[in-house]
Protein backbone atom coordinates (compact mmCIF):
# COMPACT_ATOMS: atom_id res chain seq x y z
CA UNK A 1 -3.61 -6.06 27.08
CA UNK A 2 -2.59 -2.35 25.84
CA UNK A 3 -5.40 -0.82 24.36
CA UNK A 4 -5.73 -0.01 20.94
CA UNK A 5 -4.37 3.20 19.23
CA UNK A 6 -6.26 5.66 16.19
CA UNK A 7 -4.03 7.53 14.37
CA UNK A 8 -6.14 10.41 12.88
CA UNK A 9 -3.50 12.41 10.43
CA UNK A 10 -3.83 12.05 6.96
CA UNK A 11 -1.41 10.06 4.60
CA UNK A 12 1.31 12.02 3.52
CA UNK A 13 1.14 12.53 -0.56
CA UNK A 14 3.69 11.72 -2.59
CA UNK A 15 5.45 15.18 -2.97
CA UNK A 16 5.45 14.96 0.75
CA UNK A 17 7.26 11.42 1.39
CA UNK A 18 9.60 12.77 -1.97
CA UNK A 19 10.32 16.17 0.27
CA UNK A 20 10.79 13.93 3.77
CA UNK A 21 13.15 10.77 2.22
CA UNK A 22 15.18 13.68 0.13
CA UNK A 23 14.78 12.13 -3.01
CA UNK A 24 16.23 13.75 -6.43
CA UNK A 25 14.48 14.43 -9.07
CA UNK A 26 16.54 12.23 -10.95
CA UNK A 27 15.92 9.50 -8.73
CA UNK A 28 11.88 10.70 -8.88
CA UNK A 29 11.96 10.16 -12.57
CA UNK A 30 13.61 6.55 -12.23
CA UNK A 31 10.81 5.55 -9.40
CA UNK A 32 7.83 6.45 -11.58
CA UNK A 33 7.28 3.41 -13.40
CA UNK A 34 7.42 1.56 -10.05
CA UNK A 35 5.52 4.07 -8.54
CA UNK A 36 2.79 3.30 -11.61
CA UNK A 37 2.59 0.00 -11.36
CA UNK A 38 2.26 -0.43 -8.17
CA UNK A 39 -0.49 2.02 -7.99
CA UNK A 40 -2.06 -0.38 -10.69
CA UNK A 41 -1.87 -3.37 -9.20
CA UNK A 42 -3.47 -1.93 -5.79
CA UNK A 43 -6.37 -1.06 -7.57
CA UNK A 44 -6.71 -4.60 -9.36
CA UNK A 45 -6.07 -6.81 -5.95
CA UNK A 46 -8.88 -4.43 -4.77
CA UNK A 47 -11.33 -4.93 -7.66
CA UNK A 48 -10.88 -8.70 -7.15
CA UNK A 49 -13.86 -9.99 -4.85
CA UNK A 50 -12.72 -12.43 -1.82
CA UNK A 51 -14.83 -15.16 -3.81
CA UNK A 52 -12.82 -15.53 -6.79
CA UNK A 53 -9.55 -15.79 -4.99
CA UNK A 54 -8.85 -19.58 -4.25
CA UNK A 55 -9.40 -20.75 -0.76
CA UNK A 56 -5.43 -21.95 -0.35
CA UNK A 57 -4.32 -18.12 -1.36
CA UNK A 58 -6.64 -16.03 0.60
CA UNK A 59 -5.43 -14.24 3.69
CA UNK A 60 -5.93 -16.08 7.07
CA UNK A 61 -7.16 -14.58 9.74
CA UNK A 62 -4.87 -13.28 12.92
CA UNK A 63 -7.40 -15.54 14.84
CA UNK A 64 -7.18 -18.22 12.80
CA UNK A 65 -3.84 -19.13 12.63
């Protein structure tokens, strides 16, 4: 089995991904509301404790399945 690999480098920020995919400003403005919500709803799945999440919608495990 190959052994396991730790990337160390930081995420990129935003500006950064913008600079590297060659997005527009035009198409910058017309992302943000994605961009928003998204960022939102990461927050909220992460607020949400394992417990309140019914058993038949939780994650399985890699080993488990």
């Amino acid at each position: 089995m190959p052994k396991s690999v730790h990337i160390t480098a930081p995420w990129p920020t935003q500006e950064e991904m913008e600079k590297s995919l060659g997005i527009s400003k035009t198409r910058k403005r017309a992302l943000q509301p994605l961009v928003k919500r998204l960022k939102a709803e990461l927050a909220r799945i992460g607020e949400t404790p394992a417990a309140s999440i019914e058993p038949e919608k939780r994650r399985k495990r890699a080993s488990a399945a």
